[in-house]
Protein backbone atom coordinates (compact mmCIF):
# COMPACT_ATOMS: atom_id res chain seq x y z
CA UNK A 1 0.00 0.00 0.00
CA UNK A 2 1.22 3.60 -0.61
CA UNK A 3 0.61 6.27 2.55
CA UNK A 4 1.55 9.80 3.12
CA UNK A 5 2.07 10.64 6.92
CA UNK A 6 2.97 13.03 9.30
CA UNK A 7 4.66 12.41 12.91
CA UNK A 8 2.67 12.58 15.73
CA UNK A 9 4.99 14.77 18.47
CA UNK A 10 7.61 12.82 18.12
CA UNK A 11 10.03 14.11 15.62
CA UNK A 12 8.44 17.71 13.69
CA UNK A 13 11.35 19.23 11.53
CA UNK A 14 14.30 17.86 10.07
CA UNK A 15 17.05 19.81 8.50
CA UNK A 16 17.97 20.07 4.95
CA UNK A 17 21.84 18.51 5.90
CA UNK A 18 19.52 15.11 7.69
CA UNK A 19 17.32 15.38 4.84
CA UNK A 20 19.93 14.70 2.25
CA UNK A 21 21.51 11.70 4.55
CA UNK A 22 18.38 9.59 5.05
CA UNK A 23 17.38 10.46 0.61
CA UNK A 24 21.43 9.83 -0.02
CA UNK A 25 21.65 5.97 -0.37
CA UNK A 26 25.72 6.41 -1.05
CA UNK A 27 28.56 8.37 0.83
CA UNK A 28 27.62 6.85 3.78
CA UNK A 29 23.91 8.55 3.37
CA UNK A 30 20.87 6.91 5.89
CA UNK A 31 18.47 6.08 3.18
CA UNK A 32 19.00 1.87 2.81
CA UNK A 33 19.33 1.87 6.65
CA UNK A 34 16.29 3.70 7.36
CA UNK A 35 14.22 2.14 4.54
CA UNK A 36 14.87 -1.31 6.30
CA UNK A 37 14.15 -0.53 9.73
CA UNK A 38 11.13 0.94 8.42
CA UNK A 39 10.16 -2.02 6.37
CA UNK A 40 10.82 -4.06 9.66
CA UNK A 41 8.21 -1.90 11.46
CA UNK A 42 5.59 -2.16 9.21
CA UNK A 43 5.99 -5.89 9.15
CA UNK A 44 4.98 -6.22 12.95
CA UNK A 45 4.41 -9.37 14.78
CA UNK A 46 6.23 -11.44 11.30
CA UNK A 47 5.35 -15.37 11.43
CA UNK A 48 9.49 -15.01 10.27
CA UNK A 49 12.70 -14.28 11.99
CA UNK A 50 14.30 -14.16 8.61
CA UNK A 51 15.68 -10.83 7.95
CA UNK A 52 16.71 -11.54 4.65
CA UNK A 53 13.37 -13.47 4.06
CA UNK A 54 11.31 -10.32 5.27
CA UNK A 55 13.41 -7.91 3.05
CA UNK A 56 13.06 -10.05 0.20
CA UNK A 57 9.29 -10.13 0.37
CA UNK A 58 8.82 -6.49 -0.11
CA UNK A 59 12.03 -5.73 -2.46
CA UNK A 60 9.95 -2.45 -4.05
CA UNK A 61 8.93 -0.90 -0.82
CA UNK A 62 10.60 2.60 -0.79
CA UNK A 63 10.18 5.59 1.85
CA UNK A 64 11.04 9.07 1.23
CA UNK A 65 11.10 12.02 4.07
CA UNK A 66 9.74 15.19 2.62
CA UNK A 67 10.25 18.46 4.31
CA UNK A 68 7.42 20.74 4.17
CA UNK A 69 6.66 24.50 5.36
CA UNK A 70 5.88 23.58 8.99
CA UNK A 71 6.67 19.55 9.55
CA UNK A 72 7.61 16.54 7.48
CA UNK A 73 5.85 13.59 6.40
CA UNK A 74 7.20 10.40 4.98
CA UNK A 75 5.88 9.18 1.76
CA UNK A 76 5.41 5.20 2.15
CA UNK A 77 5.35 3.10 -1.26
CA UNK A 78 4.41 -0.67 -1.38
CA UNK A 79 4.18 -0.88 2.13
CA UNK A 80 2.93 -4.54 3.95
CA UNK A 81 -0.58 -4.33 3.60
CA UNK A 82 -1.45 -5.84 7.28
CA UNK A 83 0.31 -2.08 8.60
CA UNK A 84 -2.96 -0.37 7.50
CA UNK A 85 -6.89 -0.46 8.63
CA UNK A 86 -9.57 1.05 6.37
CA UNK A 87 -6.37 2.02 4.34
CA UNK A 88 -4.98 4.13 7.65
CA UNK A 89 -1.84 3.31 9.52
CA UNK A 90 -2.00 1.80 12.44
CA UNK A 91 -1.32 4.69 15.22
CA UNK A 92 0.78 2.11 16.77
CA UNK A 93 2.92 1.53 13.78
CA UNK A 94 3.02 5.12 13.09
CA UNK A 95 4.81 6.28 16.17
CA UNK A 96 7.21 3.22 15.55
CA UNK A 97 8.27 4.56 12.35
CA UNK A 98 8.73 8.18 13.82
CA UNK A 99 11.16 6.72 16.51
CA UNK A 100 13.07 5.03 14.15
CA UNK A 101 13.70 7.82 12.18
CA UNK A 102 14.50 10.39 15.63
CA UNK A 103 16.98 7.48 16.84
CA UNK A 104 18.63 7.03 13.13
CA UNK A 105 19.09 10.76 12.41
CA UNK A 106 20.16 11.55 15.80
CA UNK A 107 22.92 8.36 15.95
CA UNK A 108 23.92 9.66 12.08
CA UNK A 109 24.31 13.21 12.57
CA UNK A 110 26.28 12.90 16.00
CA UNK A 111 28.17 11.04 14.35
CA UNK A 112 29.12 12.69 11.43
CA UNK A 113 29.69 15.89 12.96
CA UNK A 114 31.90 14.07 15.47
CA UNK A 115 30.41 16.22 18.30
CA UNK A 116 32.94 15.19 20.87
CA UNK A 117 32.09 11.54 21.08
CA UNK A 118 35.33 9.26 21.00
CA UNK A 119 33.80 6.22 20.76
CA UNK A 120 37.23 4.42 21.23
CA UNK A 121 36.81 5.16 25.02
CA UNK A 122 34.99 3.75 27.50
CA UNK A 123 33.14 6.57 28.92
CA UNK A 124 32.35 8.56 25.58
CA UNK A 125 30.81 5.29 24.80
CA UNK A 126 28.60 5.63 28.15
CA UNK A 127 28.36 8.34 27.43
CA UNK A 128 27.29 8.25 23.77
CA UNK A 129 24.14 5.62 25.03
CA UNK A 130 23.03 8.14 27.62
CA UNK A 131 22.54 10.92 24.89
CA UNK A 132 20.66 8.52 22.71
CA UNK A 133 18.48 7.85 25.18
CA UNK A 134 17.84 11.27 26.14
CA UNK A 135 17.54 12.23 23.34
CA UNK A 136 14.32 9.98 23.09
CA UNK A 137 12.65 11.73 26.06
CA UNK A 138 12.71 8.24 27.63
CA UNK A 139 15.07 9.28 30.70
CA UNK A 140 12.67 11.84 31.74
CA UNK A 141 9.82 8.52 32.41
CA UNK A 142 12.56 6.90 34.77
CA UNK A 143 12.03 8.88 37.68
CA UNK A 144 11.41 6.03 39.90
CA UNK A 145 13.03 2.71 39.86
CA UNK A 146 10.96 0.69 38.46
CA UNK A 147 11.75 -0.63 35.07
CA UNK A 148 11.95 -4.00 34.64
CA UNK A 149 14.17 -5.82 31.78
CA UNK A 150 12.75 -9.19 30.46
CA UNK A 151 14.88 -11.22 28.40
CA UNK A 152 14.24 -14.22 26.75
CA UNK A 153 13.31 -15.71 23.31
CA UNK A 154 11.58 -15.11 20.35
CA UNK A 155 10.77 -18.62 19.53
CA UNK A 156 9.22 -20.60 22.74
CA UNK A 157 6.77 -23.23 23.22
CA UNK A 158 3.13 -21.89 24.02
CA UNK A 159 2.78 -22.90 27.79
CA UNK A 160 6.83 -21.04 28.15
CA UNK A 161 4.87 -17.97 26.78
CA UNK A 162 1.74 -18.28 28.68
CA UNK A 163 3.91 -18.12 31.92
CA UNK A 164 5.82 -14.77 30.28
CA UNK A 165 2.39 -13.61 30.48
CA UNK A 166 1.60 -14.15 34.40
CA UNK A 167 5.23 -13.27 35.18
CA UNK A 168 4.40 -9.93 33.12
CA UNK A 169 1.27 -9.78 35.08
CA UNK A 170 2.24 -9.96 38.73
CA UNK A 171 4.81 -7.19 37.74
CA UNK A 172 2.44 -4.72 36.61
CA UNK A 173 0.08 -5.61 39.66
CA UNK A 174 3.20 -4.15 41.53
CA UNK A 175 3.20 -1.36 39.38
CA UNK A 176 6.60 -2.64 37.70
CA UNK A 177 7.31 -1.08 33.81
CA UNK A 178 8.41 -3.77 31.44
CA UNK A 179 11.71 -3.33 28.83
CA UNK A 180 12.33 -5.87 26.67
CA UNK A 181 14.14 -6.39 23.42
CA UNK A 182 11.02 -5.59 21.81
CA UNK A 183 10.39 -8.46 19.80
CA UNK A 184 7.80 -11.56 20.21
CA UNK A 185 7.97 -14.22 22.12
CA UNK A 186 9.38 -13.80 25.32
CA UNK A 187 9.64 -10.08 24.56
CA UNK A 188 5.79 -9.46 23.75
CA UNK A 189 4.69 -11.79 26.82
CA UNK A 190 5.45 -9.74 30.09
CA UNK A 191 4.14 -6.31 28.20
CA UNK A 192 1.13 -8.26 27.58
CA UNK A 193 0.69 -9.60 31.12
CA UNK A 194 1.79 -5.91 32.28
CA UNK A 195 -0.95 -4.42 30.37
CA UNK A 196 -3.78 -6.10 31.87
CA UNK A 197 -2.54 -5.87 35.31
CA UNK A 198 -2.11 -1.94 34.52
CA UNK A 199 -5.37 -1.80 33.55
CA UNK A 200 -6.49 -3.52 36.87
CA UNK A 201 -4.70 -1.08 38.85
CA UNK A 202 -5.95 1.84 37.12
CA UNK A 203 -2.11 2.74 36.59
CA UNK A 204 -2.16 5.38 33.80
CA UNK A 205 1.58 5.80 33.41
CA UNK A 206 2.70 1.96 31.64
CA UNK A 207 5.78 1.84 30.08
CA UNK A 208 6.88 -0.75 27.71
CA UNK A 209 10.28 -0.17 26.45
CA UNK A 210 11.51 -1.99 23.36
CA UNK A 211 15.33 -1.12 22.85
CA UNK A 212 16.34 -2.66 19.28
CA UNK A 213 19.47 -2.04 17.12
CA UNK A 214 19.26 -2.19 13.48
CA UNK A 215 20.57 -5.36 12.81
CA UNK A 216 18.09 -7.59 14.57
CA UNK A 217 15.16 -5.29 13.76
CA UNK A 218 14.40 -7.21 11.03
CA UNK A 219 14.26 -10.42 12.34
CA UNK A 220 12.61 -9.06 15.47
CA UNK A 221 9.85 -6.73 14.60
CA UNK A 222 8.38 -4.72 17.06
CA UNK A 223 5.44 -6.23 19.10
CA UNK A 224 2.38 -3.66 18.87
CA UNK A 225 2.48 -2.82 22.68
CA UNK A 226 5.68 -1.41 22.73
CA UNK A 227 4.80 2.40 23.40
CA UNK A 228 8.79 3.62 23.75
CA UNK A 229 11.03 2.31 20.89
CA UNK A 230 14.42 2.99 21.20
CA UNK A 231 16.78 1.88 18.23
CA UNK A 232 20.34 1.71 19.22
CA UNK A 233 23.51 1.66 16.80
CA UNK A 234 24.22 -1.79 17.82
CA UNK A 235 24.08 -4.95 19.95
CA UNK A 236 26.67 -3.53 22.58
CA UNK A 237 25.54 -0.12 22.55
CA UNK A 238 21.83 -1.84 22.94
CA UNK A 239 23.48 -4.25 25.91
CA UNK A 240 24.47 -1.09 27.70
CA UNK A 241 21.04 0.70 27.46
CA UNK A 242 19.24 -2.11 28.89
CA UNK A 243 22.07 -2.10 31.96
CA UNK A 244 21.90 1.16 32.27
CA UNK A 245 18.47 1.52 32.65
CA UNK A 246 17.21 -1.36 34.36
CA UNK A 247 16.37 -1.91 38.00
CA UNK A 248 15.57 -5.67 37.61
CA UNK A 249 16.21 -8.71 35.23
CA UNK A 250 14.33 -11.46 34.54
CA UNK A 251 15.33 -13.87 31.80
CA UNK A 252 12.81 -16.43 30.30
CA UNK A 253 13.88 -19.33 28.05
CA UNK A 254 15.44 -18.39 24.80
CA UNK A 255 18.33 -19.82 22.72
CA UNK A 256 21.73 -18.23 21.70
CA UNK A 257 20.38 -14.76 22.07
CA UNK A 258 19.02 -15.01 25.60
CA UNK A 259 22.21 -16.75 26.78
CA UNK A 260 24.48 -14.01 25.05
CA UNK A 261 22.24 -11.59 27.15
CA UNK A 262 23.16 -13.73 29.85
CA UNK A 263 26.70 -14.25 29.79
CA UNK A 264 26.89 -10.04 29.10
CA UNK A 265 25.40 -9.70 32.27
CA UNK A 266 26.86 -12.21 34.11
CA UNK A 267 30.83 -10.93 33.05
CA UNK A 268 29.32 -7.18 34.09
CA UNK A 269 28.66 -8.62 37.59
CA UNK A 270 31.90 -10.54 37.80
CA UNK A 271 34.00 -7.23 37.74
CA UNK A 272 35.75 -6.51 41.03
CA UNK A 273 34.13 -2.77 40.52
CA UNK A 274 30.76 -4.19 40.63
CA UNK A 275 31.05 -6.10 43.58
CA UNK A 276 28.87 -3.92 46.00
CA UNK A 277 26.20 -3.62 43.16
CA UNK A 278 22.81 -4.80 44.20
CA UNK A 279 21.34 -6.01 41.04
CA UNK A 280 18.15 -8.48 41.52
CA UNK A 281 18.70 -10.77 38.34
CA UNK A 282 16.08 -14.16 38.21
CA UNK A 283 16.03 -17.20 35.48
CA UNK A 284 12.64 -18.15 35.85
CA UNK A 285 9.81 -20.53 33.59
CA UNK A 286 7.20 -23.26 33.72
CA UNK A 287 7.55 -26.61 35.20
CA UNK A 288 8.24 -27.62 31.36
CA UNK A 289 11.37 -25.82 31.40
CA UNK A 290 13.23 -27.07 34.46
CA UNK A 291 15.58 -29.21 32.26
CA UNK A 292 16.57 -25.64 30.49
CA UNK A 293 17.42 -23.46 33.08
CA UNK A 294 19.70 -26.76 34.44
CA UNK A 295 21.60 -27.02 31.47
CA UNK A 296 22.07 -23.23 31.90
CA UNK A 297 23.24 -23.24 35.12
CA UNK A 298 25.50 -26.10 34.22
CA UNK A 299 27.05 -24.69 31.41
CA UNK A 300 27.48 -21.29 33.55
CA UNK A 301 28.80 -23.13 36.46
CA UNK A 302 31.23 -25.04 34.07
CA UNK A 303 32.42 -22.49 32.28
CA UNK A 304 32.36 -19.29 34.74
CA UNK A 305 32.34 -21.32 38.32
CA UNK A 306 30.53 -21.12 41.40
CA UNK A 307 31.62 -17.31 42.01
CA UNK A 308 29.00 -16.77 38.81
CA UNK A 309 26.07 -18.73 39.43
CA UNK A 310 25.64 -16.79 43.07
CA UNK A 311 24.63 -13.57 40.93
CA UNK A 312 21.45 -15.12 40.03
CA UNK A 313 18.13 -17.10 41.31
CA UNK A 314 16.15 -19.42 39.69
CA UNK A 315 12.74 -19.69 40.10
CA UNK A 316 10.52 -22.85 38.78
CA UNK A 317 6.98 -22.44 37.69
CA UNK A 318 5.83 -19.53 40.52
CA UNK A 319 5.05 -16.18 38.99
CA UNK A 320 4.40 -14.40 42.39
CA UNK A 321 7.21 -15.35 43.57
CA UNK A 322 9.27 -13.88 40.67
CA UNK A 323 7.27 -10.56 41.02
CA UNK A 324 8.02 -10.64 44.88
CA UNK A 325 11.96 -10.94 45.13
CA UNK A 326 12.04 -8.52 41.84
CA UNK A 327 10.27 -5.87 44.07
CA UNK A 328 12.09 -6.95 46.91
CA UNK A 329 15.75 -6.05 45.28
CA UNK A 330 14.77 -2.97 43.29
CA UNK A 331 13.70 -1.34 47.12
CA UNK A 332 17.64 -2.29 47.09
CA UNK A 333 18.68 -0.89 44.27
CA UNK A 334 16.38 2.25 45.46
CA UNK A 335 18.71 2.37 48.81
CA UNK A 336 22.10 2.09 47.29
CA UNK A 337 21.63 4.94 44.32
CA UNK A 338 19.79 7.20 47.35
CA UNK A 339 22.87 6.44 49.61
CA UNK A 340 25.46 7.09 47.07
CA UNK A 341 23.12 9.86 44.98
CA UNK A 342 23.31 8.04 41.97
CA UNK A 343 20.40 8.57 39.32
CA UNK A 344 17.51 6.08 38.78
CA UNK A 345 16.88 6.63 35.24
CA UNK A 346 20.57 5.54 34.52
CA UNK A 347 23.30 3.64 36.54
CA UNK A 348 26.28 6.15 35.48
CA UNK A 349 28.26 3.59 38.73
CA UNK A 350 28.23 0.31 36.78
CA UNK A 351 31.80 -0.34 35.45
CA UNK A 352 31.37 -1.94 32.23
CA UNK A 353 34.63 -2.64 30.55
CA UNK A 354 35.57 -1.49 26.77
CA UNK A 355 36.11 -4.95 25.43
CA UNK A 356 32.11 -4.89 26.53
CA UNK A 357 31.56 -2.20 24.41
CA UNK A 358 33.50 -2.20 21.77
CA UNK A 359 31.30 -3.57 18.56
CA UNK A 360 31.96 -7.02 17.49
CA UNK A 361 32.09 -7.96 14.34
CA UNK A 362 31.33 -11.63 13.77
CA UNK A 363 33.47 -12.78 10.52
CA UNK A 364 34.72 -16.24 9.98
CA UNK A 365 38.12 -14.76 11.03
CA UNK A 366 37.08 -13.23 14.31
CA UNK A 367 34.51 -15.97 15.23
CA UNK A 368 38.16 -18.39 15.00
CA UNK A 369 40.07 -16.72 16.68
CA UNK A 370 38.25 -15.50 20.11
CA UNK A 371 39.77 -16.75 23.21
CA UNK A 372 37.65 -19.30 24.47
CA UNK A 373 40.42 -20.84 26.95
CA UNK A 374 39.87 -21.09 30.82
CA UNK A 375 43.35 -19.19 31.73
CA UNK A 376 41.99 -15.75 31.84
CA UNK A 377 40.05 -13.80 34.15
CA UNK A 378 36.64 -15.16 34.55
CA UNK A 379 34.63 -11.56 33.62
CA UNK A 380 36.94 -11.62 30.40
CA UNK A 381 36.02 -15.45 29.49
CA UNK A 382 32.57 -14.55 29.93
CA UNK A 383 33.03 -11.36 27.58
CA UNK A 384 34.25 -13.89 25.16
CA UNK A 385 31.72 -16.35 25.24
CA UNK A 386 29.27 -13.63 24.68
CA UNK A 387 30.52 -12.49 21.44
CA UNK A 388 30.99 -16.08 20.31
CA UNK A 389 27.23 -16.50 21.24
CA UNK A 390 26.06 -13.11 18.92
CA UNK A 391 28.20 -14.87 15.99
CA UNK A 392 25.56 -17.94 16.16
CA UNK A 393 22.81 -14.98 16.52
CA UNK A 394 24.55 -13.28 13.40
CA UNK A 395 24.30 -16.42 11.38
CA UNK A 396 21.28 -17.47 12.62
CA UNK A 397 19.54 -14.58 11.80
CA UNK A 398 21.18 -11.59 10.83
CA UNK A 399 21.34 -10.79 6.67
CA UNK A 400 24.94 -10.37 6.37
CA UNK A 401 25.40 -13.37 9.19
CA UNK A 402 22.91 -15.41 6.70
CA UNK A 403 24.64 -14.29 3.76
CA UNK A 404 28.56 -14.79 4.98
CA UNK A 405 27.49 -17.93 5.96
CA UNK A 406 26.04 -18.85 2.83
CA UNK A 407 28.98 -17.67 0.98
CA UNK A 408 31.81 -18.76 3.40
CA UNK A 409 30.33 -21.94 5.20
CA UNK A 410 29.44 -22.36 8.92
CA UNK A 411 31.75 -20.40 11.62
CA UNK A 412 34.76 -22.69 13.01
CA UNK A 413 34.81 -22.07 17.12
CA UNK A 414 37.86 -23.75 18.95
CA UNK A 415 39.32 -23.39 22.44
CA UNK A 416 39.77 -25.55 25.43
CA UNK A 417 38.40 -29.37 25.03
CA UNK A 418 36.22 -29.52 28.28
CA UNK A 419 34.80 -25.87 27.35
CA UNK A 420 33.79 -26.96 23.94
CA UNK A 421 32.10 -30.42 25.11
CA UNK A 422 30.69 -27.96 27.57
CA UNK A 423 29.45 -25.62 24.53
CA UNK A 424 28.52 -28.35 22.30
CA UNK A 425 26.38 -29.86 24.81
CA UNK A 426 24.47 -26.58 25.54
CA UNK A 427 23.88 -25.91 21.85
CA UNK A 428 22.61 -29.53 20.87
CA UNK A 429 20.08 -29.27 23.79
CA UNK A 430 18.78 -25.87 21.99
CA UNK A 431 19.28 -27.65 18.38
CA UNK A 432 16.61 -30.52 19.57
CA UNK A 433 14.11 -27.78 21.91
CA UNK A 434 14.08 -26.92 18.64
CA UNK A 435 14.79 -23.01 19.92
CA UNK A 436 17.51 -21.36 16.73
CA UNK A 437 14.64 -20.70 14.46
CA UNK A 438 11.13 -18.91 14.86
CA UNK A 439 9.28 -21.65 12.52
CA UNK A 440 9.75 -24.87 14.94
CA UNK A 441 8.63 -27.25 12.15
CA UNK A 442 11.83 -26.28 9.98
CA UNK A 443 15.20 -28.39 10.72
CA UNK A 444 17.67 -25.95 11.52
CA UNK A 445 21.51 -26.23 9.88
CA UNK A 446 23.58 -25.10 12.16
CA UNK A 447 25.62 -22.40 11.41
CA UNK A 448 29.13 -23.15 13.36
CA UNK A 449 30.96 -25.96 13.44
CA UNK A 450 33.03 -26.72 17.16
CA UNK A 451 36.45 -27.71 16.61
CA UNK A 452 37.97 -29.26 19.37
């Protein structure tokens, strides 16, 4: 479908120097990056976690910012039907596509005029994430600790999201805000719990945060009750936001992604800097998922030790209970930032270190050569794993993963021999939960090979 329309508050004028990057589709103009996050918002709630497969589908969709006397409105061409009602956007959908644009102009232009952000060092890249944020008007909502960050899978069995749902639930009976990676799945479950339980409570002021980056967008459209999108450069910058921002974790089953997420966390945590940090951080899912979260904790304790696996609780199968010790440590986390005056919309005190932050780029070469020994600092294995693990998300799921690995063959990972029977059993349990791919009825090739 072809639309005209016009932003709603969100982003009003543009100017002519932003105008020309996001119509410039060369000399490192916005216009192919935009045009696909755009394509990936109007294809909300996709039955595909194909990025490719989703751009493919709609290869003459095209939209065009046009500046105009007092705003600007984006001319939409061949858009996914299912975006419109009664040939009308979807409000929703609408207010998507204006954050994506704010968040890509914003990200391109501070970047190109190099406004003092050296994002070689560690706290111009903290730095860097705070602005973006701000700039989205988000930090101003965080007032009160509150914000819960749910991670977990796109692609779970129905009863796994069902109980995303109650967990969601008893959260926003608390009053608790949800943030999640904005996606389906695990991601859309809590919001929709939340909602309800808002509703309930006659709480006016629900905030579900979806914080993105533009190369899962794709893959992981956003879920229609996302109500703050935030889209950020990339996955590390995106880490950061959600670690930043938070006040309590939750992770529900997932696959590669979710244990990346994991493992981020977890090496965070580990840091001698971070050791008087309370951060309330609980694995938690139905009865039918016991057998997951053990092979999680045994590949953690395997792998990081002991000293790891105290960081976090796990909780079988008893949403109230979740909801309860969440609540419980964010009156914590309330204490220590009072105590110490830090803020509660962002947690400047968290040492995160730059091999965190730097971007990782997944090629066959890098994916070979990362250290996955055990002679190194635990934190620093665990930053390792992590980037191994957003390879397999790259190839899994990621167009240029999907197309390197098409090209070049499956990634070769090597290190220790107890670490990769470690690895290789944790991936072959996800391989037969059948977990790597959205569509559970399709076999999934594996996209890395472990070499002993």
């Amino acid at each position: 479908m072809d639309a005209s329309i016009r932003p709603k508050g969100i982003l009003d004028f543009l100017s002519q120097q932003e105008i020309r990057q996001l119509s410039d589709s060369q000399n490192g103009g916005l216009n192919e990056l935009f045009r696909r996050c755009a394509l990936a918002v109007l294809n909300s709630d996709s039955q595909t976690d194909s990025g490719k497969e989703m751009l493919a589908s709609f290869p003459d969709f095209s939209i065009e910012v046009v500046q105009q006397t007092r705003s600007i409105k984006l001319e939409l061409r061949n858009a996914p039907p299912k975006a419109f009602v009664n040939g009308e956007l979807i409000q929703g959908i609408n207010e998507h596509l204006f954050s994506v644009l704010r968040d890509i102009v914003f990200v391109g232009t501070e970047l190109s005029n190099k406004r003092g952000f050296d994002l070689k060092k560690s706290t111009s890249i903290t730095d860097f994430v705070y602005h973006i944020l701000r700039n989205t008007g988000l930090l101003r909502e965080l007032t009160e600790p509150n914000i819960v960050v749910c991670w977990g899978g796109h692609s779970i069995e129905e009863t796994e999201y069902q109980y995303t749902k109650k967990v969601g639930y008893q959260l926003g009976l608390r009053e608790l805000n949800i943030c999640t990676g904005c996606g389906a799945g695990a991601m859309k479950g809590p919001m929709k719990g939340a909602t309800i339980a808002h509703a309930k409570q006659r709480y006016n002021n629900g905030l579900y945060i979806g914080i993105t980056e533009p190369g899962i967008i794709a893959s992981e459209s956003p879920n229609p009750i996302v109500n703050s999108l935030v889209v950020m450069p990339d996955i590390e910058k995106r880490l950061e936001a959600f670690v930043r921002t938070g006040h309590g974790f939750i992770v529900f089953p997932g696959a590669v992604g979710t244990t990346e997420e994991i493992l981020y966390l977890l090496g965070i945590l580990m840091h001698p800097q971070n050791a008087k940090q309370p951060f309330p951080l609980i694995l938690t899912g139905p009865r039918e998922s016991k057998d997951y979260f053990d092979q999680i904790d045994g590949f953690i304790g395997a792998t990081l030790g002991t000293e790891a696996q105290r960081f976090y609780e796990i909780i079988i199968d008893d949403p109230e209970k979740v909801a309860q010790r969440i609540q419980s440590g964010i009156r914590k986390v309330r204490e220590f930032r009072r105590k110490l005056g830090d803020a509660f919309y962002f947690n400047w005190m968290l040492h995160i270190d730059q091999d965190y932050q730097w971007p990782f780029s997944p090629s066959h070469a890098a994916m070979s050569a990362l250290n996955l020994h055990y002679a190194q600092p635990k934190h620093e294995l665990a930053c390792n794993l992590r980037k191994m693990f957003s390879g397999i998300v790259s190839g899994n799921i990621k167009e240029d993963g999907v197309l390197s690995i098409e090209n070049n063959g499956p990634f070769q990972i090597s290190g220790d021999p107890e670490l990769m029977q470690e690895l290789d059993k944790l991936l072959s349990t996800f391989c037969s939960q059948r977990r790597m791919t959205l569509s559970r009825d399709t076999e999934y090739k594996p996209c890395y090979e472990i070499v002993a």
